[in-house]
PDB file of N, CA and C in Angstrom:
ATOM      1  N   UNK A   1     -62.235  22.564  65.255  1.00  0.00           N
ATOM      2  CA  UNK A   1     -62.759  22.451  63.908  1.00  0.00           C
ATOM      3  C   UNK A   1     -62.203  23.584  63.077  1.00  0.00           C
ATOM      4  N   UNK A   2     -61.794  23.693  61.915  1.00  0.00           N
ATOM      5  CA  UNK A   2     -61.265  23.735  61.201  1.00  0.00           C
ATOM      6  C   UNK A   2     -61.756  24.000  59.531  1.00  0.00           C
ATOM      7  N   UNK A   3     -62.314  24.721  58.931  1.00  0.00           N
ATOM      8  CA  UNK A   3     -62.839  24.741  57.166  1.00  0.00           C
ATOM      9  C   UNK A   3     -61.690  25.035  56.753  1.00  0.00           C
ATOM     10  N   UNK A   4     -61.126  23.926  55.347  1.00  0.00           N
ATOM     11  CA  UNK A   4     -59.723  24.803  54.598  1.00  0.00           C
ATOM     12  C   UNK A   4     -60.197  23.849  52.988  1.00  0.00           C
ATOM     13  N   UNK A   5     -59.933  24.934  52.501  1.00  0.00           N
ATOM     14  CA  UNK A   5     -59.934  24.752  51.102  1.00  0.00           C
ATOM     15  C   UNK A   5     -59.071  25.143  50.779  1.00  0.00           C
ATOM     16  N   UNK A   6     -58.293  25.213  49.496  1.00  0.00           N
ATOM     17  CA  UNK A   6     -57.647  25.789  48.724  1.00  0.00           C
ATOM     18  C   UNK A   6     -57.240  27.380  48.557  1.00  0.00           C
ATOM     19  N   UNK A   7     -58.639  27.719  48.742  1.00  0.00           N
ATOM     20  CA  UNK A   7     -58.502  29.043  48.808  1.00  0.00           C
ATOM     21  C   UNK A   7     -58.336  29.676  50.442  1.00  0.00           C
ATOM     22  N   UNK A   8     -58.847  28.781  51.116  1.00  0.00           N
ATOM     23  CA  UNK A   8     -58.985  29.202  52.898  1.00  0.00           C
ATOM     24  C   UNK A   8     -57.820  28.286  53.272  1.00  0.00           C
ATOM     25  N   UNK A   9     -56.837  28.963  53.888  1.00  0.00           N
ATOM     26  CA  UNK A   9     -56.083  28.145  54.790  1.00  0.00           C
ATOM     27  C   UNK A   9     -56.292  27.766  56.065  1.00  0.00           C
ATOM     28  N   UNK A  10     -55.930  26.171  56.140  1.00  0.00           N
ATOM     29  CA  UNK A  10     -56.668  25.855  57.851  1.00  0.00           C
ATOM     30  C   UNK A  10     -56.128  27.115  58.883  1.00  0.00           C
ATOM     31  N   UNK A  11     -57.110  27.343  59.708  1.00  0.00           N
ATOM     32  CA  UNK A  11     -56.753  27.862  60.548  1.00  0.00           C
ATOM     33  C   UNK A  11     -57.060  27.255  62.200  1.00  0.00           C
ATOM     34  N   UNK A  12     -56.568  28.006  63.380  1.00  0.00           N
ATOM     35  CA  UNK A  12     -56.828  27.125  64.382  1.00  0.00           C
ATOM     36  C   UNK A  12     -57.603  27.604  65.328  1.00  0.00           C
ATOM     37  N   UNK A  13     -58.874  26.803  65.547  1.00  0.00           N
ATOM     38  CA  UNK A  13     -59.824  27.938  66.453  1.00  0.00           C
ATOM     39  C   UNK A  13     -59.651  27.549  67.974  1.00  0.00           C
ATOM     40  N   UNK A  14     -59.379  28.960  68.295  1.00  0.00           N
ATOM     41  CA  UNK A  14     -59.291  28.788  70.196  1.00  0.00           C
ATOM     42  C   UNK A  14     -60.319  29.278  70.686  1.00  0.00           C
ATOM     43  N   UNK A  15     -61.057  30.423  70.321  1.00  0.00           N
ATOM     44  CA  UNK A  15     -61.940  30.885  70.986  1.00  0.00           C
ATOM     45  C   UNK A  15     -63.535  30.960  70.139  1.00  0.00           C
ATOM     46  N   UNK A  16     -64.371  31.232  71.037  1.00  0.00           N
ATOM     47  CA  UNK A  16     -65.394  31.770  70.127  1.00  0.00           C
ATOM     48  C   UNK A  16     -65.969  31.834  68.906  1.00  0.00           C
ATOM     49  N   UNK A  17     -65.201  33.335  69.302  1.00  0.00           N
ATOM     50  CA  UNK A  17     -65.387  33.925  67.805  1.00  0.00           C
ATOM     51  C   UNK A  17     -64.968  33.578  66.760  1.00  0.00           C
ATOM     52  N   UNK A  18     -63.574  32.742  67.020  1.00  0.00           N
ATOM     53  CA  UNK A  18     -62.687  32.256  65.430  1.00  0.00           C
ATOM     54  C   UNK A  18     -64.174  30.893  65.464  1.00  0.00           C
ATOM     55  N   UNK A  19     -64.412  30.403  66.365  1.00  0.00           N
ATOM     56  CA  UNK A  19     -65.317  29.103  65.891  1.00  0.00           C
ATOM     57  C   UNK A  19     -66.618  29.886  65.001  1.00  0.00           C
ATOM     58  N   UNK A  20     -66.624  30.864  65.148  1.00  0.00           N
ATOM     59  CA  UNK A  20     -68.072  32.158  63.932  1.00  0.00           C
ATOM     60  C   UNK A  20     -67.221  32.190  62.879  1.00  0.00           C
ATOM     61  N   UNK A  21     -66.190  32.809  63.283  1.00  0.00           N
ATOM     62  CA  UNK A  21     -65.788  33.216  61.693  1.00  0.00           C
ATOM     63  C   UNK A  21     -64.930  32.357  61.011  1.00  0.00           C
ATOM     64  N   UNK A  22     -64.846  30.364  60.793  1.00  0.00           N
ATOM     65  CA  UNK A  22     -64.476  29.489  60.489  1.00  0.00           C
ATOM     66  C   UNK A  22     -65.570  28.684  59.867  1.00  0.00           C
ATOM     67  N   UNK A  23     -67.241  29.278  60.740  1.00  0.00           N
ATOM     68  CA  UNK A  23     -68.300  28.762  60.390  1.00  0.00           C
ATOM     69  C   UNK A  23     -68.297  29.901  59.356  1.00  0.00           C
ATOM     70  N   UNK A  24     -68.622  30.783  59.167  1.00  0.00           N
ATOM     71  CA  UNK A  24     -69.396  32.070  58.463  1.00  0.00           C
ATOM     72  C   UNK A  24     -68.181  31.760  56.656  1.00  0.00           C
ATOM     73  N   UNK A  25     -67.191  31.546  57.031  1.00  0.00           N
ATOM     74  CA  UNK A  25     -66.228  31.353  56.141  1.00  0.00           C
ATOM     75  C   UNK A  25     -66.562  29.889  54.908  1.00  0.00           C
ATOM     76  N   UNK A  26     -66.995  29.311  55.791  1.00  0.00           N
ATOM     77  CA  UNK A  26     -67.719  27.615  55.246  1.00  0.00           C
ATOM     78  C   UNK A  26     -68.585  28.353  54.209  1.00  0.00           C
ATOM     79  N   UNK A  27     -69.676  28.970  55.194  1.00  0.00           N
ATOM     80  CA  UNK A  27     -71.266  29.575  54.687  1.00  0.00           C
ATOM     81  C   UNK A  27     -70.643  29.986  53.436  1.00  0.00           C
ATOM     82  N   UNK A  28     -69.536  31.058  52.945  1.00  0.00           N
ATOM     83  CA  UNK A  28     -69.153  32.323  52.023  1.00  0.00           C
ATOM     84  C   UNK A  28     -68.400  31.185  50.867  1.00  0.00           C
ATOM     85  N   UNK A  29     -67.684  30.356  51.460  1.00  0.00           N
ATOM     86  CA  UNK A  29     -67.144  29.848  50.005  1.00  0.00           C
ATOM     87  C   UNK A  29     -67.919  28.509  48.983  1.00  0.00           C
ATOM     88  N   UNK A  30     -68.711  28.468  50.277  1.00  0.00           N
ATOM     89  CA  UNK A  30     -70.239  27.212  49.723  1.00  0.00           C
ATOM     90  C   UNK A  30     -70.508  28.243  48.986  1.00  0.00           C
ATOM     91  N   UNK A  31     -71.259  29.353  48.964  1.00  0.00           N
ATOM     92  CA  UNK A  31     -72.279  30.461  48.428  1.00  0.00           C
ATOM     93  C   UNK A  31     -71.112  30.505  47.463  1.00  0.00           C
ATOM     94  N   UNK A  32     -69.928  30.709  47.299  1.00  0.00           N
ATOM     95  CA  UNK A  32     -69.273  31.060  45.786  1.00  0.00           C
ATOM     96  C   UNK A  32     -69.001  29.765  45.108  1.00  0.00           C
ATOM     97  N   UNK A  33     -68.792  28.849  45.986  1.00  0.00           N
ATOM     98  CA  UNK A  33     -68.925  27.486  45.311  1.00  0.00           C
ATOM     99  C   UNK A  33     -70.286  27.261  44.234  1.00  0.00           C
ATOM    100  N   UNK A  34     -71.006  27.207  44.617  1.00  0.00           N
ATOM    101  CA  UNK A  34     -72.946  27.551  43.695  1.00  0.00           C
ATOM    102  C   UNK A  34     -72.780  28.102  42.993  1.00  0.00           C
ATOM    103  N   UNK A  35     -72.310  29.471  43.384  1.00  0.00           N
ATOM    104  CA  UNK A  35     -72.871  30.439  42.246  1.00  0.00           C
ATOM    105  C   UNK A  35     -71.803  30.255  40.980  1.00  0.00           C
ATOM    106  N   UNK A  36     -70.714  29.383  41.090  1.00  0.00           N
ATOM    107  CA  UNK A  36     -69.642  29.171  40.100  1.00  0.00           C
ATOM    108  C   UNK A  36     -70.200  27.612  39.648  1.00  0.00           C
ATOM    109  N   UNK A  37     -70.567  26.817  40.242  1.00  0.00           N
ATOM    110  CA  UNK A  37     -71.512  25.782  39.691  1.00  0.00           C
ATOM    111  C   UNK A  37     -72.547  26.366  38.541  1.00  0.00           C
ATOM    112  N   UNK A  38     -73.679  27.275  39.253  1.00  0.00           N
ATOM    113  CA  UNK A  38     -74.480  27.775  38.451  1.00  0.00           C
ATOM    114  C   UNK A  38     -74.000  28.145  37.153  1.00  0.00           C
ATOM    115  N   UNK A  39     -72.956  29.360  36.875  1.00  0.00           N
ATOM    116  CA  UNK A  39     -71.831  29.873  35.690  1.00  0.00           C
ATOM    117  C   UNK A  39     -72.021  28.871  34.680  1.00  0.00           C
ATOM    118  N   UNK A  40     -71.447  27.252  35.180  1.00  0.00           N
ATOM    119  CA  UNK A  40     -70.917  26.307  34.596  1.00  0.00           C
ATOM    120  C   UNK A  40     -71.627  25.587  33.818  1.00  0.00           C
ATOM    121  N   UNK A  41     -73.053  25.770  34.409  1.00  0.00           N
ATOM    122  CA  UNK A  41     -73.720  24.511  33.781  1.00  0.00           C
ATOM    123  C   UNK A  41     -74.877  25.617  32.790  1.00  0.00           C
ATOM    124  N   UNK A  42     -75.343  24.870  31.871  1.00  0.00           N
ATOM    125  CA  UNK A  42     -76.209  25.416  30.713  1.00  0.00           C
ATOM    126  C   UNK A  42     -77.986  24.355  30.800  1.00  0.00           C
ATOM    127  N   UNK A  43     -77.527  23.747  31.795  1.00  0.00           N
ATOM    128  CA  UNK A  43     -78.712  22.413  32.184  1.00  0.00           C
ATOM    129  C   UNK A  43     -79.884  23.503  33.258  1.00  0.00           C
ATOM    130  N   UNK A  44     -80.875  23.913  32.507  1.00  0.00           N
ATOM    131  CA  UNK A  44     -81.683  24.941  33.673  1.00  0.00           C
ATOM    132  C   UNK A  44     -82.212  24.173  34.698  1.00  0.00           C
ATOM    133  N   UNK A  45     -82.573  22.970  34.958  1.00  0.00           N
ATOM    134  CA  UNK A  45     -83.044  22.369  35.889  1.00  0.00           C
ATOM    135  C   UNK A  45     -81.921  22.072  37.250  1.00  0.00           C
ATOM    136  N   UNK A  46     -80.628  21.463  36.480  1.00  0.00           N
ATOM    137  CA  UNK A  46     -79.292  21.619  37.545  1.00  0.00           C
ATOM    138  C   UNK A  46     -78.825  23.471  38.073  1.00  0.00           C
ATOM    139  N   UNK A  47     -79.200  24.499  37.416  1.00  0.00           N
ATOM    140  CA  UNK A  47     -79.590  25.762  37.819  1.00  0.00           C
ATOM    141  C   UNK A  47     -79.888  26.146  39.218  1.00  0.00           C
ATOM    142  N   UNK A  48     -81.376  26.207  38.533  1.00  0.00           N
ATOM    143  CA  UNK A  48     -82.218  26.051  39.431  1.00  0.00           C
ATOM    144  C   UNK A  48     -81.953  25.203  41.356  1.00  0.00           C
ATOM    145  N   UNK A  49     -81.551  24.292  41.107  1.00  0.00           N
ATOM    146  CA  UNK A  49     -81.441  23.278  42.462  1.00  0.00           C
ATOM    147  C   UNK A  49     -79.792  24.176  42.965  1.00  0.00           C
ATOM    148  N   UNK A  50     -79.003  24.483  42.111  1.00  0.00           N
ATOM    149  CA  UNK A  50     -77.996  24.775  42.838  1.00  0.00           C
ATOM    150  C   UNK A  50     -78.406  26.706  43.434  1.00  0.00           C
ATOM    151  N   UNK A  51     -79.500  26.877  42.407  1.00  0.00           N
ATOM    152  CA  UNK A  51     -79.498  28.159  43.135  1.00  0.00           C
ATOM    153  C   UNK A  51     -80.270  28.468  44.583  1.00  0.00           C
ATOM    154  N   UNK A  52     -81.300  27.363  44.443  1.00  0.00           N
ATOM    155  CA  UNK A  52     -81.845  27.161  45.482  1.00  0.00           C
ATOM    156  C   UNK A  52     -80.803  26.790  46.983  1.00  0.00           C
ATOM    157  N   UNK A  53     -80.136  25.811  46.750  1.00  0.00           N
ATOM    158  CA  UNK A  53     -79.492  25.787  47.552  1.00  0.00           C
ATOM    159  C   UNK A  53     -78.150  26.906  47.943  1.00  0.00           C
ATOM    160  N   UNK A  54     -78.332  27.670  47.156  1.00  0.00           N
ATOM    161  CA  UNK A  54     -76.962  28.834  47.297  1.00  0.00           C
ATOM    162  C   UNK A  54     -77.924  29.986  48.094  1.00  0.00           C
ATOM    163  N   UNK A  55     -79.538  29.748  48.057  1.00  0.00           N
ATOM    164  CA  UNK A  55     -80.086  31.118  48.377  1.00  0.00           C
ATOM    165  C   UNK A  55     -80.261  30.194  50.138  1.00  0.00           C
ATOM    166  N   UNK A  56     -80.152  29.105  50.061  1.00  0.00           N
ATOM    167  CA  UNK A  56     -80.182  28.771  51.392  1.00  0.00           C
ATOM    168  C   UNK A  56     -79.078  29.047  52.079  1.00  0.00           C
ATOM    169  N   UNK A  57     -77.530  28.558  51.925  1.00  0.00           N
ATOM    170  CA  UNK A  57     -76.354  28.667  52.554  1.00  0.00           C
ATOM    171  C   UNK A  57     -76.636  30.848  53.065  1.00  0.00           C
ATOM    172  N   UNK A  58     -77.333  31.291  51.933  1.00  0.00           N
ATOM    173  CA  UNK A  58     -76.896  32.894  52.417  1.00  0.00           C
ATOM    174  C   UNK A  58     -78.194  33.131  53.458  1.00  0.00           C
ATOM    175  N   UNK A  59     -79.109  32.031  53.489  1.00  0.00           N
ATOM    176  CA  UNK A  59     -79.456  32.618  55.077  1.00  0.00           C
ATOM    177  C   UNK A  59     -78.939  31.865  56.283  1.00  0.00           C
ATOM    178  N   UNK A  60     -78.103  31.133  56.227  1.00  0.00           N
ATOM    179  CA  UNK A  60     -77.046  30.770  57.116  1.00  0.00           C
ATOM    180  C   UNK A  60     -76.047  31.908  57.467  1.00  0.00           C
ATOM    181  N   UNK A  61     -75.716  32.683  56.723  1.00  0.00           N
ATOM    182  CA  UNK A  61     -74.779  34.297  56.955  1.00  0.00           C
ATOM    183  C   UNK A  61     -75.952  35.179  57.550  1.00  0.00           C
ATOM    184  N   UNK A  62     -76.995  35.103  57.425  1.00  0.00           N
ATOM    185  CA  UNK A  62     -77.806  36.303  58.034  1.00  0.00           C
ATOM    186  C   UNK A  62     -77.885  35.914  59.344  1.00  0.00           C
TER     187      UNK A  62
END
């Protein structure tokens, strides 16, 4: 498995740890994904739901 975006290039997990830090990498660009959603929109109710869900993805990193 594999996360690649644009900004993340695929990478190839053999062990472990790359399978943490491929997950943890997902977690970090979801959480900047939101919070650049949030930026975007001026709708406080669409806000709100994306912040909620951005305060969730960051207890997925804890």
């Amino acid at each position: 498995m594999s996360y690649t975006t644009n900004r993340q290039p695929q990478g190839i997990v053999i062990d472990e740890t790359n399978f943490l830090r491929e997950g943890m990498i997902a977690e970090i660009v979801a959480i900047n994904d939101y919070s650049t959603f949030i930026k975007l929109t001026n709708n406080k109710e669409v806000k709100d739901i994306f912040y909620h869900i951005m305060e969730e993805e960051k207890e997925h990193v804890e």
